[in-house]
PDB file of N, CA and C in Angstrom:
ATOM      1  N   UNK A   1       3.286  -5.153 -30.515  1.00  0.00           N
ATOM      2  CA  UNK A   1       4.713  -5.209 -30.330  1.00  0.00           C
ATOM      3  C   UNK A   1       5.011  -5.628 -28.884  1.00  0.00           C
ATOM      4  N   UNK A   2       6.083  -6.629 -28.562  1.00  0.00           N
ATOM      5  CA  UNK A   2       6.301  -7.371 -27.396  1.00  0.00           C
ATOM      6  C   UNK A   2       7.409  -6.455 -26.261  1.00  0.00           C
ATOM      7  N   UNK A   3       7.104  -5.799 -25.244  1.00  0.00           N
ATOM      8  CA  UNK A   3       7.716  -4.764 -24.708  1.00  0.00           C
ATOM      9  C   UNK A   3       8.570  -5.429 -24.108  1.00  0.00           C
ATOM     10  N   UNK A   4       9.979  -5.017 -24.342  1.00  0.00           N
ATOM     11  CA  UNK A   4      11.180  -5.767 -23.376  1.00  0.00           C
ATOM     12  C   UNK A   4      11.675  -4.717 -22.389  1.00  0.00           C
ATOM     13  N   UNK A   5      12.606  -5.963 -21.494  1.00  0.00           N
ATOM     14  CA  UNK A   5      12.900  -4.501 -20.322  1.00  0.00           C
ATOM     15  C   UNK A   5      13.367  -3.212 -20.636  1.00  0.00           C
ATOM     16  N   UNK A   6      13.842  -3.051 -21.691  1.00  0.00           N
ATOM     17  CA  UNK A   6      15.327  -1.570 -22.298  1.00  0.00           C
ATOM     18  C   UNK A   6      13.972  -0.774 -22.056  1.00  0.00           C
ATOM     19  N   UNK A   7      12.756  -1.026 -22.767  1.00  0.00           N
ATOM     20  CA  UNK A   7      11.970   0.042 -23.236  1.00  0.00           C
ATOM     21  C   UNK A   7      11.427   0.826 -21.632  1.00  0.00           C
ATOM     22  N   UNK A   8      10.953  -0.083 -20.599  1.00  0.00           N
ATOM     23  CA  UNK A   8      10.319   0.817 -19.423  1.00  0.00           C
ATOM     24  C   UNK A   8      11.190   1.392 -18.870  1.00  0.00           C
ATOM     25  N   UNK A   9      12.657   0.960 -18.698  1.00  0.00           N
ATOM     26  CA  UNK A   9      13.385   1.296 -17.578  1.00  0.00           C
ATOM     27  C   UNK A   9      14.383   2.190 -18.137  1.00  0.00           C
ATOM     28  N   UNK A  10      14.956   2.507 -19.633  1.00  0.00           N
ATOM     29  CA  UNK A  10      15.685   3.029 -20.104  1.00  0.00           C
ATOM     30  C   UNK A  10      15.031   3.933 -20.928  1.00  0.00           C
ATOM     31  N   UNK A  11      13.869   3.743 -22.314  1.00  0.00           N
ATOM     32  CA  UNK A  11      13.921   4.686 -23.381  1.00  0.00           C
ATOM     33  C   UNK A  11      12.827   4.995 -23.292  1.00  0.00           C
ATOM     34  N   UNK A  12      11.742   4.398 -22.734  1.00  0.00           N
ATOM     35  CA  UNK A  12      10.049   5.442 -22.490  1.00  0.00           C
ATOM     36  C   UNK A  12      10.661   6.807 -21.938  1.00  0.00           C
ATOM     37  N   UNK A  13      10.075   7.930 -22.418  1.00  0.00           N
ATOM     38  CA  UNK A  13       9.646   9.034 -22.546  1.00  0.00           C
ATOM     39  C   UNK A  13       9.948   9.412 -20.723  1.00  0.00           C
ATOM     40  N   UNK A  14       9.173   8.449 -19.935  1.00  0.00           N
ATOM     41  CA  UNK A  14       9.290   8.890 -18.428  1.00  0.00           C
ATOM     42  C   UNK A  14      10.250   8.440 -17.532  1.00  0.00           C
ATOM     43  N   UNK A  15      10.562   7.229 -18.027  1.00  0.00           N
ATOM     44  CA  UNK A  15      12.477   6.928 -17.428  1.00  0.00           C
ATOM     45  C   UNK A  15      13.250   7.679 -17.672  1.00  0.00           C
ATOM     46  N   UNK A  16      13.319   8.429 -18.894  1.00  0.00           N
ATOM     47  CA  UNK A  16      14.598   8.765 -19.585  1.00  0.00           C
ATOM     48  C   UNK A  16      14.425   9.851 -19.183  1.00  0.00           C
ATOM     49  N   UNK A  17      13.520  10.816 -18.259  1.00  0.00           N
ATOM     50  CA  UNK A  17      12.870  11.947 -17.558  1.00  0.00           C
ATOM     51  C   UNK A  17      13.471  11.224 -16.405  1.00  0.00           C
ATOM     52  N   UNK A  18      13.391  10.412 -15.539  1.00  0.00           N
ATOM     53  CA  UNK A  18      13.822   9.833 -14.327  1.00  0.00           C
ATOM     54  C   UNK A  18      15.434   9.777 -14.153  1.00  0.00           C
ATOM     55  N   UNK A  19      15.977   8.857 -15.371  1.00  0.00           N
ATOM     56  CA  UNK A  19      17.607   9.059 -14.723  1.00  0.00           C
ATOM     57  C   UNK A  19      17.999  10.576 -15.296  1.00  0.00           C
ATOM     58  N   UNK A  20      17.011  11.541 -16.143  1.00  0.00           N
ATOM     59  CA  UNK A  20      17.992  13.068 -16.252  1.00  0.00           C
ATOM     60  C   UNK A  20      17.734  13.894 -14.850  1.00  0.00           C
ATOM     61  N   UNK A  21      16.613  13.443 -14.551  1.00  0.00           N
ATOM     62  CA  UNK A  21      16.695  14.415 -12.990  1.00  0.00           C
ATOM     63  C   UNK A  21      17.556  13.663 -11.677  1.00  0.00           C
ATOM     64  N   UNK A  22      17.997  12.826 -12.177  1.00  0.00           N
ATOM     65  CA  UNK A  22      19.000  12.024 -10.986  1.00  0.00           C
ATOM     66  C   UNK A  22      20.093  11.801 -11.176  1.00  0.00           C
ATOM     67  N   UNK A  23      20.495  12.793 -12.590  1.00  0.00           N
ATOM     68  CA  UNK A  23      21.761  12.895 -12.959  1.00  0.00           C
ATOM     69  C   UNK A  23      22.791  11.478 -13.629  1.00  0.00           C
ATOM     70  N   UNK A  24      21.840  10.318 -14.171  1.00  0.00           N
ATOM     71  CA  UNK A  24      22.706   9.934 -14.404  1.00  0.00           C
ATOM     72  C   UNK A  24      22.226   9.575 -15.979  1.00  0.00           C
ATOM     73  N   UNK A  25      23.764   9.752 -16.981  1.00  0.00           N
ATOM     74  CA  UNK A  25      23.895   9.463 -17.898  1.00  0.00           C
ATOM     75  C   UNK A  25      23.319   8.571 -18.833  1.00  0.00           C
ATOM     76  N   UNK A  26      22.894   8.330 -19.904  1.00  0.00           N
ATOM     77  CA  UNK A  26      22.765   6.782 -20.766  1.00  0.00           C
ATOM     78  C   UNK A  26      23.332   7.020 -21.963  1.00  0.00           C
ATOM     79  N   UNK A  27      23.914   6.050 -22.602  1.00  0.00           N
ATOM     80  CA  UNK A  27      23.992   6.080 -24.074  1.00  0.00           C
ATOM     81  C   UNK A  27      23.355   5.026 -24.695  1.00  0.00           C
ATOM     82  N   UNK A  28      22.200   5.194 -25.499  1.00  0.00           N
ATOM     83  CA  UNK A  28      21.371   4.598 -25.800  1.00  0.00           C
ATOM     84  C   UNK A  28      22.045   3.119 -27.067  1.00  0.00           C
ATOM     85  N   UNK A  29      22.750   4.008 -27.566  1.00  0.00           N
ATOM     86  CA  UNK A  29      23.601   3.227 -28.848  1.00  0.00           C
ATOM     87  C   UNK A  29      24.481   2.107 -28.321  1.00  0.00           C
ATOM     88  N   UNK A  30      24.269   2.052 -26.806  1.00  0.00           N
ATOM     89  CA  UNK A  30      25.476   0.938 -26.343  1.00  0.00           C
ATOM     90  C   UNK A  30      24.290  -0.624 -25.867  1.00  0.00           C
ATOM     91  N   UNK A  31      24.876  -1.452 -25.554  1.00  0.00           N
ATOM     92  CA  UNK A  31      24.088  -2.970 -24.938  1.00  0.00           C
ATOM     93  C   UNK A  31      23.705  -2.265 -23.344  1.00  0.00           C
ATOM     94  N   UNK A  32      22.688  -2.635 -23.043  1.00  0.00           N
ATOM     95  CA  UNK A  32      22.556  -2.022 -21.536  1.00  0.00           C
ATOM     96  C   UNK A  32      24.021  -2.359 -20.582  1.00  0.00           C
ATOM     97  N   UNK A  33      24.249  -3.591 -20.579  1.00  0.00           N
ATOM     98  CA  UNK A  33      25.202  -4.081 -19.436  1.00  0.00           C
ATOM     99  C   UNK A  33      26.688  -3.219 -19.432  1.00  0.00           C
ATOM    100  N   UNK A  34      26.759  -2.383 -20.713  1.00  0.00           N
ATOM    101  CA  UNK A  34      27.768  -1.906 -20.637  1.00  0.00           C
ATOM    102  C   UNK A  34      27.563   0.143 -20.509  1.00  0.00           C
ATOM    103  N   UNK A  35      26.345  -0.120 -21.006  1.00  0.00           N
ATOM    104  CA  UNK A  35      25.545   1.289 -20.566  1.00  0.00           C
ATOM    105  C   UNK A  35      25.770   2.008 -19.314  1.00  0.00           C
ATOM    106  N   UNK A  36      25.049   0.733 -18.526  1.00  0.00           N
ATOM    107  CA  UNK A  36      25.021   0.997 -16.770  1.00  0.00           C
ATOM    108  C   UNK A  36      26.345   1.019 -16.810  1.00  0.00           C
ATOM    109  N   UNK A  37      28.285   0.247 -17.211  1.00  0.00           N
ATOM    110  CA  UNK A  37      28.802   0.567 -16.195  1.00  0.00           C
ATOM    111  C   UNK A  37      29.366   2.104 -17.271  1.00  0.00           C
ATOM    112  N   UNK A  38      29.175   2.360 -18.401  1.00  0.00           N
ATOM    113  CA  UNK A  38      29.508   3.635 -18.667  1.00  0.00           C
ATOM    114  C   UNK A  38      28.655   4.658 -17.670  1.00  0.00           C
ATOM    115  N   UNK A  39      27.582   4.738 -17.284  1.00  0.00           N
ATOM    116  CA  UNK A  39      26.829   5.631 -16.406  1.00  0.00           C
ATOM    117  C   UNK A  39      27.429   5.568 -15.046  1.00  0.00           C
ATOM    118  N   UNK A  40      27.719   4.349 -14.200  1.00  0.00           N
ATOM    119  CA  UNK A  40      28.235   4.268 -13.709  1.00  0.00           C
ATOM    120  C   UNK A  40      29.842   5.270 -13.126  1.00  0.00           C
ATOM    121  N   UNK A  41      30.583   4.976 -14.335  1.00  0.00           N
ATOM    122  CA  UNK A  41      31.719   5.889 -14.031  1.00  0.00           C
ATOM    123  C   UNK A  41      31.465   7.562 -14.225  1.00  0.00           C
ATOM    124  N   UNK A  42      30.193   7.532 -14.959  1.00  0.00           N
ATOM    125  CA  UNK A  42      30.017   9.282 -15.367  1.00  0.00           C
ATOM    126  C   UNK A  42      29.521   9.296 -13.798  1.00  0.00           C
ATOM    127  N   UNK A  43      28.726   8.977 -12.938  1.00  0.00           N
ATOM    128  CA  UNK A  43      28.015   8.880 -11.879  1.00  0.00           C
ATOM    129  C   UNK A  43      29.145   9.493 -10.849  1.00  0.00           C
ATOM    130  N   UNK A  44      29.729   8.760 -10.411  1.00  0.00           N
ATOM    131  CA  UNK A  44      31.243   9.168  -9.788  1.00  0.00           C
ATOM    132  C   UNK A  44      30.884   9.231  -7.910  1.00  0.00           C
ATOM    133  N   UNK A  45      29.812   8.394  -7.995  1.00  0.00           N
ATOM    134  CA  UNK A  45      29.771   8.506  -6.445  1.00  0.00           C
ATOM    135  C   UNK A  45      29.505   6.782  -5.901  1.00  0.00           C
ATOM    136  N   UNK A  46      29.839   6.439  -4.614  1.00  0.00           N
ATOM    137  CA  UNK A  46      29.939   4.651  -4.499  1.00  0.00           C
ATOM    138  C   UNK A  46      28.382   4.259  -4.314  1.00  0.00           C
ATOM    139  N   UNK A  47      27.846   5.084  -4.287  1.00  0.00           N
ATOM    140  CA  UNK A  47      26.665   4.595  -3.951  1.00  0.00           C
ATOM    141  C   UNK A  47      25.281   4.496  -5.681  1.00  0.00           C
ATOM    142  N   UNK A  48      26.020   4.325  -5.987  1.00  0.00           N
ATOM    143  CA  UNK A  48      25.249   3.843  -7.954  1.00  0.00           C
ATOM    144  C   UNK A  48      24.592   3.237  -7.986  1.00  0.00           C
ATOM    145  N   UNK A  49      24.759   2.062  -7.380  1.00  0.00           N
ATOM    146  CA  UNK A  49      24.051   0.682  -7.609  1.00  0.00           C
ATOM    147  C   UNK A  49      22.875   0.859  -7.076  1.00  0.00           C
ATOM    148  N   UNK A  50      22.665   0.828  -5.238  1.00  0.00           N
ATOM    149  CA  UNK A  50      21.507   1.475  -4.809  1.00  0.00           C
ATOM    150  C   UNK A  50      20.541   2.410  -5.783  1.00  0.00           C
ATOM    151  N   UNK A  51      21.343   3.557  -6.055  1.00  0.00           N
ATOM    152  CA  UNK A  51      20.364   4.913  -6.892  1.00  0.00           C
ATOM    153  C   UNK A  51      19.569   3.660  -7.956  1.00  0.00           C
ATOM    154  N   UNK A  52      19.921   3.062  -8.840  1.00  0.00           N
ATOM    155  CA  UNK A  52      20.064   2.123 -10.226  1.00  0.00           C
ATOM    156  C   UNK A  52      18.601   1.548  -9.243  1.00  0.00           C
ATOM    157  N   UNK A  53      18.817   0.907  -8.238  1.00  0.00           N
ATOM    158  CA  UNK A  53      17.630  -0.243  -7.976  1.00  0.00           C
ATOM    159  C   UNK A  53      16.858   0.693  -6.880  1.00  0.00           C
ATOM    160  N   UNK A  54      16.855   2.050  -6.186  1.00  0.00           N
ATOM    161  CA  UNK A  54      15.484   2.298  -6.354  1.00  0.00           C
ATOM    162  C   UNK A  54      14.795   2.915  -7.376  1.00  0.00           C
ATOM    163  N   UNK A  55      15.844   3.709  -8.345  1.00  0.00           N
ATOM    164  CA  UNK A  55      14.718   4.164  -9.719  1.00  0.00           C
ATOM    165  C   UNK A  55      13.955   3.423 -10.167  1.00  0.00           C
ATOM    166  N   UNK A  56      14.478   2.320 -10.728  1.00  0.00           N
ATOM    167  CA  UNK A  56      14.195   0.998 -11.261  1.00  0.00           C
ATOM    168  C   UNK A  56      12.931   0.337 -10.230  1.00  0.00           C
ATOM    169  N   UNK A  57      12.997   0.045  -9.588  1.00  0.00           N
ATOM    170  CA  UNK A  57      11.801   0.070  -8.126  1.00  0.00           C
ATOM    171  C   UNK A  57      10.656   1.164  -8.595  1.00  0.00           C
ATOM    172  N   UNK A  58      11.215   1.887  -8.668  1.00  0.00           N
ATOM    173  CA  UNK A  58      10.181   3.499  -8.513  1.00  0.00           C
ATOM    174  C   UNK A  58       9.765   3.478  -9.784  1.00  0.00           C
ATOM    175  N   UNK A  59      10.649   3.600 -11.022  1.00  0.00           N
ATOM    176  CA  UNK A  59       9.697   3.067 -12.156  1.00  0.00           C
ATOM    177  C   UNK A  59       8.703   2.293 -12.459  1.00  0.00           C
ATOM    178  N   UNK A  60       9.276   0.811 -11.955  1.00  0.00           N
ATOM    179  CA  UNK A  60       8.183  -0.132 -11.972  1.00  0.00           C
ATOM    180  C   UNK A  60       7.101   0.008 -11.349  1.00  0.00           C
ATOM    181  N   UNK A  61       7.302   0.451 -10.319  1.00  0.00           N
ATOM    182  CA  UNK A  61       5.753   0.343  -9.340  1.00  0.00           C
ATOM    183  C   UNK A  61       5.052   1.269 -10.023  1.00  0.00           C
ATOM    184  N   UNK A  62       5.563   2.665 -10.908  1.00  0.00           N
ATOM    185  CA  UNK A  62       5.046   3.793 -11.238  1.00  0.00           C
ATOM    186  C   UNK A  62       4.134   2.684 -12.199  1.00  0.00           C
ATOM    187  N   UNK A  63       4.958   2.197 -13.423  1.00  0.00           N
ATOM    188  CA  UNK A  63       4.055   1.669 -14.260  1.00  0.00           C
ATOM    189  C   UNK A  63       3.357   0.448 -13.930  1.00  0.00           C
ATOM    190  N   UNK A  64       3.560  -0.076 -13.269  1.00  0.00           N
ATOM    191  CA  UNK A  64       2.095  -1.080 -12.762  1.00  0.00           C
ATOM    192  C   UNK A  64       0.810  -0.608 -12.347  1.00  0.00           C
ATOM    193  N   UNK A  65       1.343   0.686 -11.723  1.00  0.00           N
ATOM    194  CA  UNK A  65       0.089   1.543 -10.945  1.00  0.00           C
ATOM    195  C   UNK A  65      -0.811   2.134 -12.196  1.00  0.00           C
ATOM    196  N   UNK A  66       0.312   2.507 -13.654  1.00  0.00           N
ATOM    197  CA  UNK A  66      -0.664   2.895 -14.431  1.00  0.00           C
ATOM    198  C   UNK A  66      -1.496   1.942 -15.034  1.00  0.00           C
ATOM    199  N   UNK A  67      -0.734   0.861 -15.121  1.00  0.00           N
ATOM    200  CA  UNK A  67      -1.172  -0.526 -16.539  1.00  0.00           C
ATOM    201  C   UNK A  67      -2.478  -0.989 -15.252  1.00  0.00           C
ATOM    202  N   UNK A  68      -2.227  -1.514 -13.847  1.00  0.00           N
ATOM    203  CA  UNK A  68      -3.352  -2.035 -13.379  1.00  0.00           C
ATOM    204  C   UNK A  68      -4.458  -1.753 -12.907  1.00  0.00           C
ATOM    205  N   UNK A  69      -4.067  -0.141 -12.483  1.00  0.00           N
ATOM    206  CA  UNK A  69      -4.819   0.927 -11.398  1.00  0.00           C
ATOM    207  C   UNK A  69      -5.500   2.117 -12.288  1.00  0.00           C
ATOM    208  N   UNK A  70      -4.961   2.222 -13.242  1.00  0.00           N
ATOM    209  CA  UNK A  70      -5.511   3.133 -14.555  1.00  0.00           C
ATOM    210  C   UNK A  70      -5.089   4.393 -13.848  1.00  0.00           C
ATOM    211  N   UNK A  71      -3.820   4.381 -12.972  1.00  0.00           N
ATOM    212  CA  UNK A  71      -3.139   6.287 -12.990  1.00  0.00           C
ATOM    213  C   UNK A  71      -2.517   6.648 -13.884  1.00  0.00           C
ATOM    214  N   UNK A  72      -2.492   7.946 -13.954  1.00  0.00           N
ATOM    215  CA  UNK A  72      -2.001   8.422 -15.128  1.00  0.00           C
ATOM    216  C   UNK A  72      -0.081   8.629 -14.674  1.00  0.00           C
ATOM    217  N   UNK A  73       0.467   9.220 -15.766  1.00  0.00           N
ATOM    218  CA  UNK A  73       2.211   9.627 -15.333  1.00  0.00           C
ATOM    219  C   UNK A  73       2.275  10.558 -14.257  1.00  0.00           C
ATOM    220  N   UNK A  74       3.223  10.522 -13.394  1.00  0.00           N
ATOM    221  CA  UNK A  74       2.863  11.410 -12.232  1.00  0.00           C
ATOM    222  C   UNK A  74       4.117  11.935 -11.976  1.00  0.00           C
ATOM    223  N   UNK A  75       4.670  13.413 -12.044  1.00  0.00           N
ATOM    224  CA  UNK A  75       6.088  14.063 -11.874  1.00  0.00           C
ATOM    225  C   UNK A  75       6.689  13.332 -10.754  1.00  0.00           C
ATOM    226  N   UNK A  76       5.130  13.602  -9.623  1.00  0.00           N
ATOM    227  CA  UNK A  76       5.840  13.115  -8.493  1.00  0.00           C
ATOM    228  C   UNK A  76       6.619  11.920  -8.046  1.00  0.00           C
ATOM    229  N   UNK A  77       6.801  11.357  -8.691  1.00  0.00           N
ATOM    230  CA  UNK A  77       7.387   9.937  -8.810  1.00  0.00           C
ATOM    231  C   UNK A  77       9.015  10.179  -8.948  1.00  0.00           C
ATOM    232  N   UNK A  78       9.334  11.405  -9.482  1.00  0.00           N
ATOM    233  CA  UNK A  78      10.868  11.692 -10.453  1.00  0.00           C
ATOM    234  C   UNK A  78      10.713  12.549  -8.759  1.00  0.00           C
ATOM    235  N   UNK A  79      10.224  13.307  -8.250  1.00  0.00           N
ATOM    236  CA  UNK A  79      10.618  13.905  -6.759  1.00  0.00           C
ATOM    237  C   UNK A  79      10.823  12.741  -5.742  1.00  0.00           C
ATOM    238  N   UNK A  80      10.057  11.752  -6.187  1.00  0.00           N
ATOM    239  CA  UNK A  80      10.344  10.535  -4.780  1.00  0.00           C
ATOM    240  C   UNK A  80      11.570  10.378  -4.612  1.00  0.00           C
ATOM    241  N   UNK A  81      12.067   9.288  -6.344  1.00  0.00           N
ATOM    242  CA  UNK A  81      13.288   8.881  -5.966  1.00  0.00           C
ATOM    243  C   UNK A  81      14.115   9.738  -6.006  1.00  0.00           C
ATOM    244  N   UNK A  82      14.192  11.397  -6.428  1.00  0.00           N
ATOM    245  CA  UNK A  82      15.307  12.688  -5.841  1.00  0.00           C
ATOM    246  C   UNK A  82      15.595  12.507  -4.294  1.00  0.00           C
ATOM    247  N   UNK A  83      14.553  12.477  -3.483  1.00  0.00           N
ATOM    248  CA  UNK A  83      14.430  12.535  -1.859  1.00  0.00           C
ATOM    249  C   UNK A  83      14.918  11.305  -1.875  1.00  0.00           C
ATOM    250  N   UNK A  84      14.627   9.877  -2.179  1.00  0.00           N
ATOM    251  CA  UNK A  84      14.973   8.659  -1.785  1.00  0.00           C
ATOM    252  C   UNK A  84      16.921   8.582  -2.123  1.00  0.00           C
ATOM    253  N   UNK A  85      16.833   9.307  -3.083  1.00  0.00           N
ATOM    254  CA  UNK A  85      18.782   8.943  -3.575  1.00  0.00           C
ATOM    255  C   UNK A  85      19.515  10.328  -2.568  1.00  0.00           C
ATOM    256  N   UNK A  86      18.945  11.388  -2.007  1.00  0.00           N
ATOM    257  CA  UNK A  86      19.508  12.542  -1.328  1.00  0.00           C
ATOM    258  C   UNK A  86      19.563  11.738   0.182  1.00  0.00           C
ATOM    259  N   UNK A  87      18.342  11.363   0.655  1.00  0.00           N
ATOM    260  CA  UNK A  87      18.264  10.407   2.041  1.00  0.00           C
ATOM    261  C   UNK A  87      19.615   9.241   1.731  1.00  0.00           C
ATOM    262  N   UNK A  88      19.517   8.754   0.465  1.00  0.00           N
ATOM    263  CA  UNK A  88      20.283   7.710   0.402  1.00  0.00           C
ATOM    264  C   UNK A  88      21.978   8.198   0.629  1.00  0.00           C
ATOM    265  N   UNK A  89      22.199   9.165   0.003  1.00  0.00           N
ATOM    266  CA  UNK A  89      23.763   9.780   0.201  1.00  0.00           C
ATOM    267  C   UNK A  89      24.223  10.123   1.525  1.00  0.00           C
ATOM    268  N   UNK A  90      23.277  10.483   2.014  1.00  0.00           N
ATOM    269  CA  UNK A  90      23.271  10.700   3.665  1.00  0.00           C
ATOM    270  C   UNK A  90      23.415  10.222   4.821  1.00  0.00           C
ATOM    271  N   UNK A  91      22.946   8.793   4.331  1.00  0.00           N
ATOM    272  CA  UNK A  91      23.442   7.682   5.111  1.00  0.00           C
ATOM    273  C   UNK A  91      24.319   6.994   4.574  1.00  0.00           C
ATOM    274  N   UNK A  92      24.809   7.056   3.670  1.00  0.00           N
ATOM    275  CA  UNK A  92      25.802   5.755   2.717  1.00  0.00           C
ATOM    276  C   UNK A  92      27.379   6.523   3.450  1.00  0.00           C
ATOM    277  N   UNK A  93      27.817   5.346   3.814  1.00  0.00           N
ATOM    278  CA  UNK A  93      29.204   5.627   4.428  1.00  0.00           C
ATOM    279  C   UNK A  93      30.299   5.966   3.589  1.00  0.00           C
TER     280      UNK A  93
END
């Protein structure tokens, strides 16, 4: 079966573990583009977009590291981007 983007970044088992500890919403039943901006408004802070592209960052690298490097799933990954989006609120004007 041919893996498209929805599946790593939205409905695998360890994303969908990633945006619940970072608080943000999905509804799976919707087209992504309109997903993100429903999450978006549940989100309620200006700084979304950022959070969106380092998870997404932090996902990917997570799963390359497993597919090329043979690591296994690692919690710590869902603590990175917590610290990376808390650092991030902190500085966002």
């Amino acid at each position: 079966m041919e893996e498209t983007l929805v599946h790593p970044f939205f409905t695998c088992a360890f994303s969908v573990c990633c945006w619940m500890e970072l608080n943000i919403s999905r509804n799976y039943l919707m087209l992504v583009p309109l997903m993100i901006l429903d999450s978006r408004q549940q989100f309620g802070r200006a700084f979304f977009r950022e959070v969106v592209i380092v998870a997404c960052w932090c996902i990917w690298m997570h799963r390359n590291s497993i597919i090329f490097y043979g690591d296994s799933i690692d919690g710590e990954v869902v603590s990175r981007m917590r610290w990376q989006m808390l650092i991030l609120g902190q500085n966002y004007p």
